[in-house]
C-alpha atoms as a PDB file:
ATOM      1  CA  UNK A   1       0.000   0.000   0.000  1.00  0.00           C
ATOM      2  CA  UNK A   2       2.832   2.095   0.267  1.00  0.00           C
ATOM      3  CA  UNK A   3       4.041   1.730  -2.733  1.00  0.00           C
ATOM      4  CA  UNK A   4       0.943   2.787  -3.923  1.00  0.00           C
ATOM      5  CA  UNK A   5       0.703   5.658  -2.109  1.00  0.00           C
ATOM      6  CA  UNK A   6       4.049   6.993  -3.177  1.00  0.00           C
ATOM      7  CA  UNK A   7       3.238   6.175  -6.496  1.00  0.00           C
ATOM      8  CA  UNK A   8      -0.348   8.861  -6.087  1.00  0.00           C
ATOM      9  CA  UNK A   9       2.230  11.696  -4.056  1.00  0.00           C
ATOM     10  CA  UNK A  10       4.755  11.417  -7.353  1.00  0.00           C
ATOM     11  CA  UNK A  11       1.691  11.778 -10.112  1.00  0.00           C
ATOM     12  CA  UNK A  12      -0.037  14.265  -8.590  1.00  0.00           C
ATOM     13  CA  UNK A  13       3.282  16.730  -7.624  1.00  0.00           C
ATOM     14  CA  UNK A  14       4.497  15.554 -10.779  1.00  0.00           C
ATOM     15  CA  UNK A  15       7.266  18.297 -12.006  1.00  0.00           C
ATOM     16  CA  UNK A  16       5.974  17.983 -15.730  1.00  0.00           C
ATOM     17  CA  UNK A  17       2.922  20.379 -15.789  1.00  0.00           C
ATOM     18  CA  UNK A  18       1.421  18.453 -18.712  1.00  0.00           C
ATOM     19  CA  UNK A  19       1.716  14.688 -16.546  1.00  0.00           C
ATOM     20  CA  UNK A  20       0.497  16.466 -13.722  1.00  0.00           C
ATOM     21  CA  UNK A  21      -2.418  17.863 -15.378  1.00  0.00           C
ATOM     22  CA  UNK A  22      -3.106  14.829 -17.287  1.00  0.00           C
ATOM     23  CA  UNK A  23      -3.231  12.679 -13.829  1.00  0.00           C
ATOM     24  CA  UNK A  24      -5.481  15.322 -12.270  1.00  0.00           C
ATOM     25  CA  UNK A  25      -8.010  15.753 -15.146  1.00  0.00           C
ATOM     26  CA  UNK A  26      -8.397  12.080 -14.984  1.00  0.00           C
ATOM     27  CA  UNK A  27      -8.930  11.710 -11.226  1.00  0.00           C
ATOM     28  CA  UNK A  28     -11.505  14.274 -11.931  1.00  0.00           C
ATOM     29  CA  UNK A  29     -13.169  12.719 -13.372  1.00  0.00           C
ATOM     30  CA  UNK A  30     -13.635   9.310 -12.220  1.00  0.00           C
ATOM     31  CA  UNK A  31     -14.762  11.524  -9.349  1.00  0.00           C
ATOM     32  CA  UNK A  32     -17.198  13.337 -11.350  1.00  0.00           C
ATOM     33  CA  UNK A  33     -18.714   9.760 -12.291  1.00  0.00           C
ATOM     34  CA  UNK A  34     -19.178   8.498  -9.031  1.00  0.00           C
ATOM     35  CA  UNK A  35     -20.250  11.929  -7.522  1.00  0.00           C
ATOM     36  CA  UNK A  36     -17.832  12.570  -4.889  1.00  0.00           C
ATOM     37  CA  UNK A  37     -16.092  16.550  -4.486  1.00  0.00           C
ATOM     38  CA  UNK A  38     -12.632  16.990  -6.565  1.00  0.00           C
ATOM     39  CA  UNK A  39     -10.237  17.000  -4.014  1.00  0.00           C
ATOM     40  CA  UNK A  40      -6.722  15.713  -3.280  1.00  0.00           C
ATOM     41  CA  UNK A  41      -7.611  13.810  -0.075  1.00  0.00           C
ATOM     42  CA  UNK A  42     -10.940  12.207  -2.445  1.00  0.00           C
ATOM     43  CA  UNK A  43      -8.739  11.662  -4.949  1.00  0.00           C
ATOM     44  CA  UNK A  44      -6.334  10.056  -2.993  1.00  0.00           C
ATOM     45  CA  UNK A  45      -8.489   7.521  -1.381  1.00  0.00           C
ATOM     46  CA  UNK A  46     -10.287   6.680  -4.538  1.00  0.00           C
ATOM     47  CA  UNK A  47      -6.721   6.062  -6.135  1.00  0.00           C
ATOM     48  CA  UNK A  48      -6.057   3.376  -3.121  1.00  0.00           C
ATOM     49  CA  UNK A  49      -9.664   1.939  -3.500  1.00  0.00           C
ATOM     50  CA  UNK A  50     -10.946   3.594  -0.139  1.00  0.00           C
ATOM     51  CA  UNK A  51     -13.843   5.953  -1.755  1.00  0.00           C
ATOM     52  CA  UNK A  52     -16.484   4.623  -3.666  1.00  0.00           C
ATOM     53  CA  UNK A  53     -19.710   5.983  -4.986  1.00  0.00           C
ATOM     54  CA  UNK A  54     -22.489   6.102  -2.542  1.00  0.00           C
ATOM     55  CA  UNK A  55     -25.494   3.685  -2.998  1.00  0.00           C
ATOM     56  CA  UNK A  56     -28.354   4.960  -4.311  1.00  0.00           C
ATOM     57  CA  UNK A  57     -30.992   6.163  -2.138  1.00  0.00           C
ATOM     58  CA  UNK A  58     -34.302   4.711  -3.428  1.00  0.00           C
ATOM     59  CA  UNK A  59     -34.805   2.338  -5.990  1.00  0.00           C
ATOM     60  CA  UNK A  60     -36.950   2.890  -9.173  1.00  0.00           C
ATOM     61  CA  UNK A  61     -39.810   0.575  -9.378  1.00  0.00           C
ATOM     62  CA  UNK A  62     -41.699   0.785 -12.243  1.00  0.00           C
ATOM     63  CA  UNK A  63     -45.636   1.420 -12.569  1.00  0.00           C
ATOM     64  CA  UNK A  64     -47.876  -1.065 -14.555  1.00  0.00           C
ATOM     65  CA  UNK A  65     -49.438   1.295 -16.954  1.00  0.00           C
ATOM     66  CA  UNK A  66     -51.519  -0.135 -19.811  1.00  0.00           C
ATOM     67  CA  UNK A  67     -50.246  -1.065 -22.851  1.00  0.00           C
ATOM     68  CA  UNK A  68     -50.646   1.766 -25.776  1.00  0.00           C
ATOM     69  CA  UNK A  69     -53.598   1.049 -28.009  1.00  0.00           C
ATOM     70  CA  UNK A  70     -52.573   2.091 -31.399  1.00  0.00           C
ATOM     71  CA  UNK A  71     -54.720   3.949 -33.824  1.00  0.00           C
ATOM     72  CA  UNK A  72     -55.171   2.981 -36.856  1.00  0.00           C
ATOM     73  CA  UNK A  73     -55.974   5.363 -39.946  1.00  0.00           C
ATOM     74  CA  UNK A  74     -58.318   5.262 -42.608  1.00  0.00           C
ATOM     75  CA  UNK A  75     -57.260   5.451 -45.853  1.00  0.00           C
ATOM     76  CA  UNK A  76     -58.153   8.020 -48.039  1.00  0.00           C
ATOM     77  CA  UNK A  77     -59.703   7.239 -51.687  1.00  0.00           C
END
């Protein structure tokens, strides 16, 4: 694990600006997927596999509607 964590400290204060920003866009946004705050603590822990997206808080059900009649059209003659 702390090799992993090293790993994290040396992309994010990466000296190339480009690498650096690369790394962070990217943590971004796997953040930005699982709806957690850009930060470097967040991004730390979801980089070591200790934040994960929250469950959800209600699950859909879905109503039993009727099924769609369909019209049909007369022709013209």
């Amino acid at each position: 694990m702390n090799a992993k964590r090293a790993e994290f400290d040396r992309l994010w204060n990466s000296d190339g600006k480009e690498k650096r920003e690369q790394f962070r866009n990217l943590m971004r946004a796997k953040l930005d997927q699982i709806k957690v705050a850009f930060t470097e603590d967040n991004a730390r822990g979801y980089y070591l596999g200790e934040v994960h997206a929250a469950p959800p808080k209600e699950t859909y059900e879905a109503k039993a509607r009727p099924p769609e009649r369909r019209r049909r059209f007369r022709r013209r003659r």
